[in-house]
Protein backbone atom coordinates (compact mmCIF):
# COMPACT_ATOMS: atom_id res chain seq x y z
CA UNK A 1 13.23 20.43 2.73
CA UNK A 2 17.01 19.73 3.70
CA UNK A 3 18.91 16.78 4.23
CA UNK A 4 17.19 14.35 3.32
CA UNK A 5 18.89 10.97 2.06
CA UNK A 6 16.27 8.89 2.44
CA UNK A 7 12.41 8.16 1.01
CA UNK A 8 10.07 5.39 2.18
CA UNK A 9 6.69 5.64 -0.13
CA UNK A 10 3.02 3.60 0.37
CA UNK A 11 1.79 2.08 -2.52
CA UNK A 12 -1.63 2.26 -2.75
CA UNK A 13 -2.85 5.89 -4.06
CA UNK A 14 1.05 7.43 -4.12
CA UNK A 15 2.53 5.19 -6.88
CA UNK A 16 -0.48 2.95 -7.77
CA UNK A 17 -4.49 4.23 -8.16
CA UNK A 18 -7.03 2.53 -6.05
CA UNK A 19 -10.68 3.17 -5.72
CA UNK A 20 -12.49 2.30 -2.57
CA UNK A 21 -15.64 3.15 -4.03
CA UNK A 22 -15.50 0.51 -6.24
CA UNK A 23 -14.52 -2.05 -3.56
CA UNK A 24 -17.79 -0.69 -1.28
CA UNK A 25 -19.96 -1.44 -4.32
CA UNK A 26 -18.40 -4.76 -4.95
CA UNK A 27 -19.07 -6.12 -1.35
CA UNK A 28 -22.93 -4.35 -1.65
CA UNK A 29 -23.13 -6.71 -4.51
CA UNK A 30 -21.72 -9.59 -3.32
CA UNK A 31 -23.99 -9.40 -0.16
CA UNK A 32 -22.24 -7.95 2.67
CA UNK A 33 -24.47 -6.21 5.08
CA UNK A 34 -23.65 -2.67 6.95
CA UNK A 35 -20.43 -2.61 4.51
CA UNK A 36 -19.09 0.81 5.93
CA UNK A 37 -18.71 -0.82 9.15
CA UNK A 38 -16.97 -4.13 7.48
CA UNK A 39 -14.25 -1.98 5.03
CA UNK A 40 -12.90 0.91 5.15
CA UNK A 41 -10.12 3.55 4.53
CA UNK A 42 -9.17 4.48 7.82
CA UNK A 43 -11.07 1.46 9.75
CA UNK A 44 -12.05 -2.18 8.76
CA UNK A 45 -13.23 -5.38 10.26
CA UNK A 46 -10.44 -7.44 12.15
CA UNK A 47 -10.11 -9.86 9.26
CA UNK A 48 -8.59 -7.05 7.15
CA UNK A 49 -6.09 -6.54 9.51
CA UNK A 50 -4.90 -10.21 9.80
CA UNK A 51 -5.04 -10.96 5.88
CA UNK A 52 -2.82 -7.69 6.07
CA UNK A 53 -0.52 -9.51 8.29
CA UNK A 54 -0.04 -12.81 6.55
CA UNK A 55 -1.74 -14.44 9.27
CA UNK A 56 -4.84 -15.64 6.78
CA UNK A 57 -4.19 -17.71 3.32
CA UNK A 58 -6.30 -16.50 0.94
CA UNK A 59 -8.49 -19.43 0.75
CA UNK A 60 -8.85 -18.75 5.05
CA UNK A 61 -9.77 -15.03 3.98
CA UNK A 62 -12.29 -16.34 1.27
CA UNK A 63 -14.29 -18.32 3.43
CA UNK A 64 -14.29 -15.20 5.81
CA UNK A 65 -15.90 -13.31 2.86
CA UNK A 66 -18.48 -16.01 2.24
CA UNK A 67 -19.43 -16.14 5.92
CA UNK A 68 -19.54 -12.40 5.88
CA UNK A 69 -22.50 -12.24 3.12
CA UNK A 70 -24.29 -15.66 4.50
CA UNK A 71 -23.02 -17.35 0.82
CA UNK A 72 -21.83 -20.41 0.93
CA UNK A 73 -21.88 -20.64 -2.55
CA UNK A 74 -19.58 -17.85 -3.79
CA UNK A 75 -17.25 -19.19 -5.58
CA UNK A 76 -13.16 -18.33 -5.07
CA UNK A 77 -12.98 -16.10 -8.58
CA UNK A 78 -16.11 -13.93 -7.45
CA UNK A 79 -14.45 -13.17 -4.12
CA UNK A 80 -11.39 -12.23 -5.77
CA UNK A 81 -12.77 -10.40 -8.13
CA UNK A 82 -14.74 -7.96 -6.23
CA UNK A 83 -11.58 -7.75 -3.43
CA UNK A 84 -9.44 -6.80 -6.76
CA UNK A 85 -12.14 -4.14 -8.00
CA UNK A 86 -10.11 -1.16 -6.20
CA UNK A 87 -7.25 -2.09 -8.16
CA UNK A 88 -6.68 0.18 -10.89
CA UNK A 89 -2.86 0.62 -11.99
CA UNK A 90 0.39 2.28 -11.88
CA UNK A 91 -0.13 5.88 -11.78
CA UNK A 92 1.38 7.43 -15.61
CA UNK A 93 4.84 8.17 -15.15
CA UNK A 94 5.64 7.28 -11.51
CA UNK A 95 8.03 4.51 -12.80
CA UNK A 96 10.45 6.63 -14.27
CA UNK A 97 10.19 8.97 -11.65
CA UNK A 98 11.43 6.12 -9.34
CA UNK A 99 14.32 5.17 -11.73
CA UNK A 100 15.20 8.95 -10.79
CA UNK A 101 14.57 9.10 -7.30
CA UNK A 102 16.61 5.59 -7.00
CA UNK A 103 19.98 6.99 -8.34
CA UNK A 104 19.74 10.21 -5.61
CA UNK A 105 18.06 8.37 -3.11
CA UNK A 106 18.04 5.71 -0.71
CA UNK A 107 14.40 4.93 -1.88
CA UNK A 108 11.78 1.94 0.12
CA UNK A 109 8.49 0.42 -0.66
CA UNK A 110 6.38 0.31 2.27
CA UNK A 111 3.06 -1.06 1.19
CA UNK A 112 0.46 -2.90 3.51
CA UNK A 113 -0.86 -5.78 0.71
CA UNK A 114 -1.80 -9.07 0.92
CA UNK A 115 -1.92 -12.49 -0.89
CA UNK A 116 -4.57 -11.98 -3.45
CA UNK A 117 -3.64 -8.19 -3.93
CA UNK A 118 -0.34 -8.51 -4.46
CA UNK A 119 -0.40 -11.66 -7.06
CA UNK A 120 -2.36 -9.37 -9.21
CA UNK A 121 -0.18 -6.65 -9.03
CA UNK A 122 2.75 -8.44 -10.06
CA UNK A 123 0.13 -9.88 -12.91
CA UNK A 124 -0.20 -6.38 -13.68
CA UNK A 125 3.21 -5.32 -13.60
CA UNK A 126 4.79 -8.29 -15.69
CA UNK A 127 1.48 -7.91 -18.68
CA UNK A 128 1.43 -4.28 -18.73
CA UNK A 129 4.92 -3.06 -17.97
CA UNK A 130 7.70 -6.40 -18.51
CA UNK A 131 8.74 -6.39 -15.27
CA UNK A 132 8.62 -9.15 -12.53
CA UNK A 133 8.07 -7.08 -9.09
CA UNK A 134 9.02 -3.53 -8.26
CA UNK A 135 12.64 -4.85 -6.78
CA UNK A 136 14.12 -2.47 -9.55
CA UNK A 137 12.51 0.59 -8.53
CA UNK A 138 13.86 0.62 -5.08
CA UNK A 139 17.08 -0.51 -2.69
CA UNK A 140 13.86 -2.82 -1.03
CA UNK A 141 10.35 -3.18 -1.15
CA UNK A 142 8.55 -4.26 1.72
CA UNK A 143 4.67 -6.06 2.04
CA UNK A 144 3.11 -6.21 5.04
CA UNK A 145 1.91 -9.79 4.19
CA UNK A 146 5.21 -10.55 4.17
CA UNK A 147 6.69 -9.07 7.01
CA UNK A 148 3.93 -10.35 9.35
CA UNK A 149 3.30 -6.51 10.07
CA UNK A 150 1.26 -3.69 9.14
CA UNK A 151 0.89 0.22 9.28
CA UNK A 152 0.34 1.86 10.81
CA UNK A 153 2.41 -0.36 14.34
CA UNK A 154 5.58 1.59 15.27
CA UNK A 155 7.09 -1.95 14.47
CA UNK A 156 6.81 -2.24 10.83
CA UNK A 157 8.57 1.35 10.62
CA UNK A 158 11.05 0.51 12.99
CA UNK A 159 12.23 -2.77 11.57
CA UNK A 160 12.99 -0.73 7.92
CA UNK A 161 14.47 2.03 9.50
CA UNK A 162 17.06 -0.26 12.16
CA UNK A 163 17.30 -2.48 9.24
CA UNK A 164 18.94 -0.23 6.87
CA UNK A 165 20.08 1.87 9.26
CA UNK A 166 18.22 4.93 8.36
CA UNK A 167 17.95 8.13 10.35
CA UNK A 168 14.52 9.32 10.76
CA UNK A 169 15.17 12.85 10.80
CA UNK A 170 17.12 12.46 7.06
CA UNK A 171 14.20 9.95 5.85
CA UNK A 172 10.44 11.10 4.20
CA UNK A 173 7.59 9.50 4.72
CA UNK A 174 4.82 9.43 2.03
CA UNK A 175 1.52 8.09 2.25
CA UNK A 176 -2.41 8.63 1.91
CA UNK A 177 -4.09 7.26 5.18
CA UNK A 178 -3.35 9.85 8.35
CA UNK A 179 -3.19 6.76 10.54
CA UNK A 180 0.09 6.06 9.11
CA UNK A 181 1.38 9.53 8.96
CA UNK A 182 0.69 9.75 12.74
CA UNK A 183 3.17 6.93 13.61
CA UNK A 184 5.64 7.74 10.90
CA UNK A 185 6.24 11.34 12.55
CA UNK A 186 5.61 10.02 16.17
CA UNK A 187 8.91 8.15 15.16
CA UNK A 188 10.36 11.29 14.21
CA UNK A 189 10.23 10.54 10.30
CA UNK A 190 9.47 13.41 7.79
CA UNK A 191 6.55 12.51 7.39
CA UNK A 192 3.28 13.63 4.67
CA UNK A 193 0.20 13.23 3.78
CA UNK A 194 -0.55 12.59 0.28
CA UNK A 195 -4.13 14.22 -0.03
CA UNK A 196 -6.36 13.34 -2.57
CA UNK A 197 -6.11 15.55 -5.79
CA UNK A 198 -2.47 16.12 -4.93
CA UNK A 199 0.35 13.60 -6.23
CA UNK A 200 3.81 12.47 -5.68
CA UNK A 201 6.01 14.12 -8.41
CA UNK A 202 4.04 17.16 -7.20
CA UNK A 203 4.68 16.92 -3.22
CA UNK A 204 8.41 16.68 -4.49
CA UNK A 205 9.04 19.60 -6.40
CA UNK A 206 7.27 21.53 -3.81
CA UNK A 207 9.85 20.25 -0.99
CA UNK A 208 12.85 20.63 -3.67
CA UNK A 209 13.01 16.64 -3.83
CA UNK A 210 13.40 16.32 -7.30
CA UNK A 211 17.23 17.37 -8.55
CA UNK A 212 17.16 18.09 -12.31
C-alpha cells in the first residue's frame, strides 16, 4: 500500500479485546427478553445508539436497562457490571506498536464508546498500564460520546478528516464492524476490515505499514 500518511483505528477488537458473547449472557441473566434483537454487533436497539451519542447519562441509560428486563430493582453496579462484561483489555503489545506508528504517522482514535464504557477504560488504563487516557498514543483520540456522533454516519468521518485536514485517499481506515468499513470507503478512505482471527500489527506488515 502506497502513500499513505495517515491512520484512523476503532478501538474495540483492533487495539482493545471485547467479547460480545459475554455481554449476550450478561443481559440473559439480568433478564432481558429476545436479547439478539435488543444488542448486537452489527444491529442494536435505539437506546444503544443514543448512549453512543452522548445523548443519554448513564443513570438515563440505566433506567432504560431496568425497564428493558421489567426490574425495577436492579441496582446501578449490576447494570454496569454486566454492560462492562465485554470488556476485556488492551490487546499485548498494541501500545508500543502505537508509540511506533505515532512517530511515522499521522495516527487517530476513532472509537464509538460511551459514559460507563469509557470510565472503565481509563480505570483500566491508569491501574494496569500508568497512564491517564490514550492522548499519548495518538495526534487525537476521538469518542463518539463525546462528539455527539457515531459510526458508522458519514459525519463523524468527515468532521476528523476536514478537521485535520486529512486526504482520504493518503488515510487507512481500520476497524471490525463492515458497517463502518462501508462508509469509511464510500468516503473514499483506505479502508479494512479487521476480521476476526486476524490482527492489527498483522494487517500492517501485510500492506508494508510497518517501517523497521
Amino acid at each position: 500500500m502506497q502513500n499513505i500518511e495517515n491512520i484512523i483505528l476503532d478501538y474495540g477488537n483492533v487495539l482493545f479485546d471485547i467479547d460480545f458473547s459475554k455481554l449476550r449472557q450478561s443481559f440473559i441473566d439480568l433478564g432481558v427478553l429476545e436479547v439478539d434483537k435488543f444488542y448486537g454487533h452489527r444491529a442494536q436497539h435505539p437506546l444503544f445508539d443514543a448512549f453512543d451519542k452522548g445523548l443519554l447519562t448513564a443513570d438515563q441509560f440505566r433506567n432504560e436497562i431496568r425497564n428493558a428486563t421489567g426490574n425495577s430493582e436492579l441496582t446501578n453496579d449490576a447494570i454496569d457490571a454486566a454492560w462492562n462484561s465485554l470488556l476485556i483489555g488492551v490487546r499485548p503489545g498494541h501500545h508500543e506498536l502505537l508509540r511506533k506508528l505515532n512517530g511515522q504517522y499521522r495516527t487517530f482514535l476513532l472509537s464509538n464508546n460511551n459514559e460507563i464504557h469509557y470510565h472503565w477504560i481509563i480505570s483500566h488504563l491508569n491501574q494496569n498500564f500508568g497512564l491517564q487516557d490514550n492522548s499519548s498514543f495518538f495526534e487525537k483520540d476521538y469518542y463518539s460520546h463525546l462528539l455527539h456522533m457515531r459510526k458508522p454516519d458519514p459525519e463523524i468521518f468527515e468532521f476528523v478528516l476536514n478537521t485535520h485536514s486529512l486526504n482520504p485517499e493518503r488515510t487507512l481506515f481500520v476497524d471490525d464492524s463492515p458497517q463502518h468499513i462501508d462508509t469509511a470507503l464510500r468516503l473514499g478512505l483506505h479502508a479494512h476490515l479487521l476480521a476476526p482471527g486476524d490482527s492489527l500489527p498483522s494487517l500492517l506488515e501485510r500492506f508494508g505499514l510497518i517501517k523497521q
